[in-house]
N, C-alpha and C. Protein backbone atom coordinates (compact mmCIF):
# COMPACT_ATOMS: atom_id res chain seq x y z
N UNK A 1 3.05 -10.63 8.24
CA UNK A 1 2.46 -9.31 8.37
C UNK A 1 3.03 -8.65 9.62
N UNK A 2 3.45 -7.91 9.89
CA UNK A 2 3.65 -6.39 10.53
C UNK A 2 3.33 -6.58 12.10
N UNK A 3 3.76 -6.68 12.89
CA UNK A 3 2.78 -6.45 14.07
C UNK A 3 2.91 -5.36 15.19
N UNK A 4 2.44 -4.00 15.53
CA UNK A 4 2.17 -3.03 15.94
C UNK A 4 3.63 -3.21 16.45
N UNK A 5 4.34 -1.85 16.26
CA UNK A 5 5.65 -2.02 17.22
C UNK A 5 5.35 -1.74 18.77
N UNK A 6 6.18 -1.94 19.69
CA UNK A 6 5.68 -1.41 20.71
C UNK A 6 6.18 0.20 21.30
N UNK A 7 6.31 0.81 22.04
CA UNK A 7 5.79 2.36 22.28
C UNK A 7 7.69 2.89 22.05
N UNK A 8 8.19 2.09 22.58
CA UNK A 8 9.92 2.54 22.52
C UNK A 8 9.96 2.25 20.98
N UNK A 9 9.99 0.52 20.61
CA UNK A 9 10.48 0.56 18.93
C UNK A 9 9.67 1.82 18.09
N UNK A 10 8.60 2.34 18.52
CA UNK A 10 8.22 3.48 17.59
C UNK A 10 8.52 4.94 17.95
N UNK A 11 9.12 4.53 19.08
CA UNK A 11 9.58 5.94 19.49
C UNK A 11 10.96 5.87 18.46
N UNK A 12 11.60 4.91 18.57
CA UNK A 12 12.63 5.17 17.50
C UNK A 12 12.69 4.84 16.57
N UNK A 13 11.70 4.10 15.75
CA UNK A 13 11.15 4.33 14.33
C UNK A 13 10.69 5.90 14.30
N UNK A 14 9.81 6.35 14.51
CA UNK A 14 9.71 7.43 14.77
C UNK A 14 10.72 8.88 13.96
N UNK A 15 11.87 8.85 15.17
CA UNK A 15 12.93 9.51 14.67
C UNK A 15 13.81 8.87 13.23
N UNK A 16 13.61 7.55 13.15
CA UNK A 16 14.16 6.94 11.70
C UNK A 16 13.31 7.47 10.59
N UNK A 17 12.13 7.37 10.60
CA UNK A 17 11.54 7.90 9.27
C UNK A 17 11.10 9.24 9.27
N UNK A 18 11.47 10.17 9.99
CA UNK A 18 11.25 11.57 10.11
C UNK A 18 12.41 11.94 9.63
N UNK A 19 13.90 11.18 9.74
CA UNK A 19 15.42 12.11 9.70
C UNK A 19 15.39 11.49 8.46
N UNK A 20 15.02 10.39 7.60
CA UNK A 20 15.27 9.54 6.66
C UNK A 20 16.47 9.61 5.98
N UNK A 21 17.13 9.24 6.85
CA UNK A 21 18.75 8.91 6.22
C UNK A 21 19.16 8.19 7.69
N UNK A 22 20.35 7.47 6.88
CA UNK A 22 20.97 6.66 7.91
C UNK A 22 21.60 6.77 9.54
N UNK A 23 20.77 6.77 10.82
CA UNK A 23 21.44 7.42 11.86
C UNK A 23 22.28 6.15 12.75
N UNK A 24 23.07 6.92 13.85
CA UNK A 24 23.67 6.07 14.98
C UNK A 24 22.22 5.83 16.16
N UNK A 25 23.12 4.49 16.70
CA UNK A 25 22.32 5.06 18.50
C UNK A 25 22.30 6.34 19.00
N UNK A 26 23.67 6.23 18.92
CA UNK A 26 23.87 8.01 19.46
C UNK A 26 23.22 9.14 19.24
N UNK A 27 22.53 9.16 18.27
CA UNK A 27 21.82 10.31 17.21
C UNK A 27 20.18 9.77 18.13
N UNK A 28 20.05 8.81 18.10
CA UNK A 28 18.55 8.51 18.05
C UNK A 28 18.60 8.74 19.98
N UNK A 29 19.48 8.30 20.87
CA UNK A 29 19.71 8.22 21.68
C UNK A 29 19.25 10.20 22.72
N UNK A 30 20.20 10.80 21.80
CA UNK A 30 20.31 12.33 22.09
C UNK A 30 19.08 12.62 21.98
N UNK A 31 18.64 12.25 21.27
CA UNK A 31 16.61 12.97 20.73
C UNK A 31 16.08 12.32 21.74
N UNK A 32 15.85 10.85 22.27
CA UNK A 32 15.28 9.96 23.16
C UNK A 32 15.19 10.53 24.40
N UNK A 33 16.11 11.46 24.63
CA UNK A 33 16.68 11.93 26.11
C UNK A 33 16.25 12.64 26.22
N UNK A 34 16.10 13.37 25.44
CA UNK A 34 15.08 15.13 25.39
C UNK A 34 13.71 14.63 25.89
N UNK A 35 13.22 13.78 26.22
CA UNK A 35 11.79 13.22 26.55
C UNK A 35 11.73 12.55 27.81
N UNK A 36 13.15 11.61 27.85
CA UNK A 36 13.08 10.88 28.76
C UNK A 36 14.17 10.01 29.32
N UNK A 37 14.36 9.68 30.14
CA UNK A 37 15.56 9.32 31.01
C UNK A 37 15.76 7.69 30.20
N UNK A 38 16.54 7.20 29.44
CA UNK A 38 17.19 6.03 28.65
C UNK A 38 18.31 5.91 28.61
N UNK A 39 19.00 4.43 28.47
CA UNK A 39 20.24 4.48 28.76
C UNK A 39 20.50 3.64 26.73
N UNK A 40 22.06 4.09 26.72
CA UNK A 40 22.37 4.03 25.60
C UNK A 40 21.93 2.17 25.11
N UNK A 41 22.70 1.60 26.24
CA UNK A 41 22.18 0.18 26.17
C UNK A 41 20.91 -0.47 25.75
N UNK A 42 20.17 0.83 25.92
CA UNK A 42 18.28 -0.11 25.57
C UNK A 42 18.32 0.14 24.50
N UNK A 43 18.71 1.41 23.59
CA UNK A 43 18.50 2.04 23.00
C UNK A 43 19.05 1.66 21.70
N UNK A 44 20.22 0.88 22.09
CA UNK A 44 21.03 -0.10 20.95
C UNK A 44 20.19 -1.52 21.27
N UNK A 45 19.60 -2.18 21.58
CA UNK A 45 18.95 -2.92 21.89
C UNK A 45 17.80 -3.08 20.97
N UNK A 46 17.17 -2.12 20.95
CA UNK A 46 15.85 -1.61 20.38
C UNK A 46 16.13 -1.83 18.77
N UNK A 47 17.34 -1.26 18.51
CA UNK A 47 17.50 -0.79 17.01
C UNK A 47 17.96 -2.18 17.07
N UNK A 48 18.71 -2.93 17.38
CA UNK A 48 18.97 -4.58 17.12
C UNK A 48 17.63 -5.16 16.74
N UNK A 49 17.24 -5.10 17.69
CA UNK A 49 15.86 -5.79 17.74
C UNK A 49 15.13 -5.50 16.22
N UNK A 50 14.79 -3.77 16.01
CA UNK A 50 14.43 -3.44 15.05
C UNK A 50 15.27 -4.16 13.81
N UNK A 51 16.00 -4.26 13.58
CA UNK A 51 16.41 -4.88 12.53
C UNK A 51 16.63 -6.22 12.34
N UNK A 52 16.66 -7.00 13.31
CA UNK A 52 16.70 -8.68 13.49
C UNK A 52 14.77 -8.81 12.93
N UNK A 53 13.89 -7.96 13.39
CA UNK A 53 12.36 -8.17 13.07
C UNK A 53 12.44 -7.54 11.27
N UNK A 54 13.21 -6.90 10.69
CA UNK A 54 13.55 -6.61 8.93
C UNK A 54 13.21 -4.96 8.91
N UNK A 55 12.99 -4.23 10.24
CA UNK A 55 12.08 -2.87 10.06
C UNK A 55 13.22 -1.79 9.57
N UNK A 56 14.60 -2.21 10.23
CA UNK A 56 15.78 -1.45 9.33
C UNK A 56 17.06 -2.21 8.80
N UNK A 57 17.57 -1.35 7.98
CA UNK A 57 19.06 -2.26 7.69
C UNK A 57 20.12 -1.38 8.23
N UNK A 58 21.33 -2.05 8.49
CA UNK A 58 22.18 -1.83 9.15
C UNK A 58 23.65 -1.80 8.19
N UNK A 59 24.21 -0.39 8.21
CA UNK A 59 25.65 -0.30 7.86
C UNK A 59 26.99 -0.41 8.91
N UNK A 60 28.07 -0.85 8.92
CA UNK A 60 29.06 -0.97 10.05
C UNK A 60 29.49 0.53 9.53
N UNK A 61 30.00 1.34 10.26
CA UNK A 61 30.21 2.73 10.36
C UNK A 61 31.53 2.82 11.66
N UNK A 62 32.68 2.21 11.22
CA UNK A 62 33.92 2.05 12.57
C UNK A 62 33.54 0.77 13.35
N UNK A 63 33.24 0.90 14.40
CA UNK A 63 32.62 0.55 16.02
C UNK A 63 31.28 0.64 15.95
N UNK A 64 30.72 1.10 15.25
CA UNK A 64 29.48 1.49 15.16
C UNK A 64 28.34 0.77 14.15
N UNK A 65 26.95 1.20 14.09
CA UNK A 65 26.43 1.04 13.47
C UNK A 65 25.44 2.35 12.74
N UNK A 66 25.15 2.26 11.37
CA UNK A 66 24.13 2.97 11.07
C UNK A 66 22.95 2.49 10.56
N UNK A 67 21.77 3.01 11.23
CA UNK A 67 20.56 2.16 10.95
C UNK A 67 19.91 3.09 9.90
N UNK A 68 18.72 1.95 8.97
CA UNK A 68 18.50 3.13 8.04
C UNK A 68 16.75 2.12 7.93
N UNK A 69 15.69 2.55 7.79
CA UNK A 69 14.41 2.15 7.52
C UNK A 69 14.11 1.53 6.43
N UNK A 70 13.93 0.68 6.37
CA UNK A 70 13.50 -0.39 5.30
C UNK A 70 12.18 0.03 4.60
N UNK A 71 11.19 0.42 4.86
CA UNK A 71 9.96 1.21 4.16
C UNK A 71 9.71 2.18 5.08
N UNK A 72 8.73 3.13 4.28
CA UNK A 72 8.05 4.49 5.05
C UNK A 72 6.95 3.89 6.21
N UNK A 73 6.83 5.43 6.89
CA UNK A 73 5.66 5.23 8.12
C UNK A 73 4.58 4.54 7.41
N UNK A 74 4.30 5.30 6.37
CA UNK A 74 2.91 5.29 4.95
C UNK A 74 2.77 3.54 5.14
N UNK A 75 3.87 3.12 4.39
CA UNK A 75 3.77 1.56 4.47
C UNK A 75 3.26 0.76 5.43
N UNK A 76 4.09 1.02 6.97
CA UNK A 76 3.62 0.66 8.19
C UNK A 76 2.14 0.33 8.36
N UNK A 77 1.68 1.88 8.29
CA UNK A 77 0.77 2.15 8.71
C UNK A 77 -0.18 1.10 7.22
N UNK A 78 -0.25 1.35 6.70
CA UNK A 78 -0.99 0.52 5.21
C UNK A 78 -1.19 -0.93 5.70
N UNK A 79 -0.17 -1.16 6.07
CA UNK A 79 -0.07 -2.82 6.51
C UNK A 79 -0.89 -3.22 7.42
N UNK A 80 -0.68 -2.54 8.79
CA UNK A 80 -1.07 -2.65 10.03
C UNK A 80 -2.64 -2.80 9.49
N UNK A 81 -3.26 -1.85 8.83
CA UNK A 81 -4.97 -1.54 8.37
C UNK A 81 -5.25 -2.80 7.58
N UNK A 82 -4.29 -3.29 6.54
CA UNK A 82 -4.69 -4.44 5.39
C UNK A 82 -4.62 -5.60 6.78
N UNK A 83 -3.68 -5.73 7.83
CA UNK A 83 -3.93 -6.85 8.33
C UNK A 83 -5.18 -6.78 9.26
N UNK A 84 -5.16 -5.36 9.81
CA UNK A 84 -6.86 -5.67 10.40
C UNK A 84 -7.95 -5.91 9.57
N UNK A 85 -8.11 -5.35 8.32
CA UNK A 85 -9.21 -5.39 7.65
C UNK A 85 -9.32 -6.84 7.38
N UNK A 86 -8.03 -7.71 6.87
CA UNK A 86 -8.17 -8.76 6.93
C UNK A 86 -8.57 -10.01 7.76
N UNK A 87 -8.62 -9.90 9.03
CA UNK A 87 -9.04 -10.66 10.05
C UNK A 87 -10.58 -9.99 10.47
N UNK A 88 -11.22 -9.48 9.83
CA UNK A 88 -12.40 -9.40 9.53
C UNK A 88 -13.86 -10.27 8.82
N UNK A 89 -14.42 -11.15 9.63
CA UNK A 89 -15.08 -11.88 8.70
C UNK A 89 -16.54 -11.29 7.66
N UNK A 90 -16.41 -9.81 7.69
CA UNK A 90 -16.76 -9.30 7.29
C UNK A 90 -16.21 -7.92 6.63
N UNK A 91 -15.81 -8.06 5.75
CA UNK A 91 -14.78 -6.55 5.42
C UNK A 91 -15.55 -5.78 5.34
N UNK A 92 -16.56 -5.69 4.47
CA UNK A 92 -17.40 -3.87 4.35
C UNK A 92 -18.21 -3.97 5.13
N UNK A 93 -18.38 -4.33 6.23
CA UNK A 93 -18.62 -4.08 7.18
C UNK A 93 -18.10 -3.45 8.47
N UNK A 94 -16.52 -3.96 8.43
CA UNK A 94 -15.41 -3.71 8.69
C UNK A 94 -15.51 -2.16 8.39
N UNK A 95 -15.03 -2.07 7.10
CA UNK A 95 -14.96 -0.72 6.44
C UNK A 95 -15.76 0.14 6.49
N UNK A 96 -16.87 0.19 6.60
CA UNK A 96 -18.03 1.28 7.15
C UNK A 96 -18.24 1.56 8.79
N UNK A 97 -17.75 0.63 9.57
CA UNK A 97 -17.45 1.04 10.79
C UNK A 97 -16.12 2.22 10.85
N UNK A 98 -15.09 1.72 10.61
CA UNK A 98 -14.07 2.57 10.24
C UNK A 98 -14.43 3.80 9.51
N UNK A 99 -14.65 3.61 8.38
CA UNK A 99 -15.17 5.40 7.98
C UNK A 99 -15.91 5.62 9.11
N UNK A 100 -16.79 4.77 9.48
CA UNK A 100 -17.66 5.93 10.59
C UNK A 100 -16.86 6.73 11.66
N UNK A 101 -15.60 6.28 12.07
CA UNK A 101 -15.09 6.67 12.93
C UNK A 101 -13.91 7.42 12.60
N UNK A 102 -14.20 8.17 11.13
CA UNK A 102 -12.65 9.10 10.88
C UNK A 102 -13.36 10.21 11.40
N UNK A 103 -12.56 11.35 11.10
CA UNK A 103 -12.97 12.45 11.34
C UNK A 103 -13.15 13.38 9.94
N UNK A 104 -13.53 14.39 9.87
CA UNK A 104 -14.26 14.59 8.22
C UNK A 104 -12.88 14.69 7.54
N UNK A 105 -11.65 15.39 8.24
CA UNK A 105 -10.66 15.39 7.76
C UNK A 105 -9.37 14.00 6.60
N UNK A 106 -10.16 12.87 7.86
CA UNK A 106 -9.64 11.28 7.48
C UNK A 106 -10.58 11.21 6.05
N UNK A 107 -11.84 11.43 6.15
CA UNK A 107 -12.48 11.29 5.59
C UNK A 107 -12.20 11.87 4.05
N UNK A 108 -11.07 12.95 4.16
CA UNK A 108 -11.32 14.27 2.51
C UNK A 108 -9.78 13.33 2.11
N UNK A 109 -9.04 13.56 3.29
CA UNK A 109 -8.07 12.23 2.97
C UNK A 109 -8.19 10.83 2.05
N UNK A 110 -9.00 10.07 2.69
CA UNK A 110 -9.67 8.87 1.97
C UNK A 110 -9.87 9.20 0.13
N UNK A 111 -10.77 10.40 0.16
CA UNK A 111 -11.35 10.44 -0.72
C UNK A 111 -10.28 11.00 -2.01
N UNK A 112 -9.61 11.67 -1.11
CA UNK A 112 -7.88 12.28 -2.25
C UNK A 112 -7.13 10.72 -2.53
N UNK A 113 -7.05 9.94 -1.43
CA UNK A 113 -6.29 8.67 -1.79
C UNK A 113 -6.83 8.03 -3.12
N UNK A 114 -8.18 7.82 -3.14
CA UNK A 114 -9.19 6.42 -3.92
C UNK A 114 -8.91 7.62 -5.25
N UNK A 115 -9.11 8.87 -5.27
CA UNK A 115 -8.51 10.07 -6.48
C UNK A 115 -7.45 9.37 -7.11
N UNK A 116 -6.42 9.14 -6.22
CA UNK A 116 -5.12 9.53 -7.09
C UNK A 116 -4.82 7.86 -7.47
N UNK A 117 -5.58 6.32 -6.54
CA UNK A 117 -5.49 5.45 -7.12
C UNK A 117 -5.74 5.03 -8.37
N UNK A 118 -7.21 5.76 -8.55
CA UNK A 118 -8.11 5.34 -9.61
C UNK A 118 -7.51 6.51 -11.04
N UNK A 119 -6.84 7.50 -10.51
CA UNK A 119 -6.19 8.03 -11.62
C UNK A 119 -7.09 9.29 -12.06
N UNK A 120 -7.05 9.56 -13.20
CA UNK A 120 -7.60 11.35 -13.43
C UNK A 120 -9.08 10.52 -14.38
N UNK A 121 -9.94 11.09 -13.56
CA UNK A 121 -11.22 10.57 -14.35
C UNK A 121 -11.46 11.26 -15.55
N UNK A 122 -12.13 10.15 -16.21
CA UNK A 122 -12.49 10.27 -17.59
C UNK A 122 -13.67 10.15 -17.91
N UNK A 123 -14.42 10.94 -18.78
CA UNK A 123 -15.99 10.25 -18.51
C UNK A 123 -16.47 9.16 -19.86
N UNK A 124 -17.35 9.01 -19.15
CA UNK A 124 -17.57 7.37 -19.94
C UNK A 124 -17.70 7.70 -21.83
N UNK A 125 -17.03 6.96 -22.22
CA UNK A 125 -17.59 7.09 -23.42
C UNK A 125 -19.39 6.47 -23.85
N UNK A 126 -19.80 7.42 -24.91
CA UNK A 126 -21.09 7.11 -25.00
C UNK A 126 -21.05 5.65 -25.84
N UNK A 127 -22.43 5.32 -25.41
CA UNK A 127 -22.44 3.26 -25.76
C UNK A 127 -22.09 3.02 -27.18
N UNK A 128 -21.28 2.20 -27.66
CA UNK A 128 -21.41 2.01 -29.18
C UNK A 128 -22.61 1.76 -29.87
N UNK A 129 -22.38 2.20 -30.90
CA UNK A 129 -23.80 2.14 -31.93
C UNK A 129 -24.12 0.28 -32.19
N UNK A 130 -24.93 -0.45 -31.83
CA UNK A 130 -25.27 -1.96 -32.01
C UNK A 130 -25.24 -1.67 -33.62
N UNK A 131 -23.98 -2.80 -33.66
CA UNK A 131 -24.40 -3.35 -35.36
C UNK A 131 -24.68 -4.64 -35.47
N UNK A 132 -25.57 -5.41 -36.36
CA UNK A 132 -25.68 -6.58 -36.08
C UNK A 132 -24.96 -7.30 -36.09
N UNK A 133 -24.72 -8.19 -35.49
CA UNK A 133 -23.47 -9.55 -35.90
C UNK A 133 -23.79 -10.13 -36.99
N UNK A 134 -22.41 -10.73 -37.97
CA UNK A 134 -22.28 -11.13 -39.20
C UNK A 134 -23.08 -12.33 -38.88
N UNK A 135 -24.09 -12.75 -40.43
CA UNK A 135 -24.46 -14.07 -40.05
C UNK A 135 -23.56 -14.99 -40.56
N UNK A 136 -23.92 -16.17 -40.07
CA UNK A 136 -22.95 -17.23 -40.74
C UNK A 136 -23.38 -17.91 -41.83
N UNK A 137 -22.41 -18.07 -42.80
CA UNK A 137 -22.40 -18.74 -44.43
C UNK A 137 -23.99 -19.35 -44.38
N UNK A 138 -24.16 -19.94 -43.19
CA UNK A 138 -24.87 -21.17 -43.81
C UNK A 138 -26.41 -20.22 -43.55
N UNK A 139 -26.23 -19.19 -43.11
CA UNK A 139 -27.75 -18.60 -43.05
C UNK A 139 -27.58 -17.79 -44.06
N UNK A 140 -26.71 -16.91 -44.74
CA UNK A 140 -27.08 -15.95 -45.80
C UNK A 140 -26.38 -16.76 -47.32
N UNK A 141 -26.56 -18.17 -47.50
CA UNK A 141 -26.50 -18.61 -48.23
C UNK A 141 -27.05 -18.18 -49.53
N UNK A 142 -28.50 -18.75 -48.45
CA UNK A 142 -29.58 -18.42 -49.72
C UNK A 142 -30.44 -17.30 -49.58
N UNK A 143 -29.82 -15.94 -49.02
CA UNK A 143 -30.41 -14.89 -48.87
C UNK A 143 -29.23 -14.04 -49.91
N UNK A 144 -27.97 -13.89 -50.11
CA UNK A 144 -27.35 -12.98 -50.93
C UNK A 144 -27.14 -14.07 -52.00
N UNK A 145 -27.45 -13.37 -53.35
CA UNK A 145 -26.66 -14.03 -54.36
C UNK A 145 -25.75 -13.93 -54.97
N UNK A 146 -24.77 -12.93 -54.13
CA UNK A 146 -23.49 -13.32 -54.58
C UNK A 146 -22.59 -14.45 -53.82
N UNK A 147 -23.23 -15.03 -53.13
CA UNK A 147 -22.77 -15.62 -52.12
C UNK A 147 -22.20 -17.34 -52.44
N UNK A 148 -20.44 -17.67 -52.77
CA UNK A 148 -21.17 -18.97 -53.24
C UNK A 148 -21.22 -19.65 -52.31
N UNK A 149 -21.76 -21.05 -53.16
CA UNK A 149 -22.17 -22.21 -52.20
C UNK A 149 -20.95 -22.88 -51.79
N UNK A 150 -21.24 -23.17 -50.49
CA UNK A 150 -20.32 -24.27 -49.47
C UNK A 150 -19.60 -25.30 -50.68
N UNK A 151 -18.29 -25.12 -50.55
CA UNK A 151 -17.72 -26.12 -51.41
C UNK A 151 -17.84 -26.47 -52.64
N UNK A 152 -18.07 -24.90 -53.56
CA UNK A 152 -18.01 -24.38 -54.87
C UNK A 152 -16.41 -24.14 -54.95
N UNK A 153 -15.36 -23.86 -54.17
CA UNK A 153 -14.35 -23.52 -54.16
C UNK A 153 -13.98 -22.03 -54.75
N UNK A 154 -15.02 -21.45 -54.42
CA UNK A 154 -14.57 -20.10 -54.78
C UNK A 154 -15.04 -19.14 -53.58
């Protein structure tokens, strides 16, 4: 399971699943800088790292490399929640703390997700009409007379 990247690997996950196509250091590097003082070296480092842990795959591109994301943020994030919920010795318990703490917005969210899992509702069909169950030979033997007897061969 997944374990939280730390604040740099998601700074450049980050820019990987926002550009979603295959980038350089260089590319991820130029954006990195706009924020904050990094040297190219960490920065190829990071994306190694990222991909030695399976989070991207890697094309040779010259001298170079191009890194490309192995699943969406969506996924990430999915995982990270299934592994907390899971180390829970109580899940719906778990889970009602958590709703308690979305905001109504998380909340209309939630409720569009469990929508589109469960599919386009349908409403119930009404109960079937009870018919009785067939009896067996040996009880409507001697109640129908057309009925033959056990090992008449007909």
């Amino acid at each position: 399971m997944p374990r939280p990247l730390g604040e740099l690997e998601d700074a450049v996950m980050t820019r990987v699943w926002k550009w979603n196509r295959p980038v350089t250091v260089r590319e991820v590097l130029e954006d990195l800088q706009q924020e904050r003082s990094i040297a190219y070296t960490t920065v190829m480092t990071v994306m190694d790292n990222l991909h030695q842990k399976g989070w991207v795959r890697r094309e040779s591109e010259g001298r170079a490399y191009r890194y490309e994301a192995v699943s969406t943020r969506a996924a990430y994030a999915a995982a990270l929640m299934n592994e907390a919920w899971s180390q829970s010795d109580n899940p719906a318990a778990a889970l009602v703390a958590f709703f308690g703490m979305m905001s109504e917005e998380q909340r209309q969210a939630l409720r569009d997700a469990v929508r589109i899992v469960q599919g386009p509702e349908t409403p119930a069909p009404p109960p079937a009409e009870r018919t009785p169950a067939p009896e067996s030979p040996s009880d409507s033997a001697g109640e129908n007379p057309g009925s033959a007897p056990e090992g008449s061969g007909r």
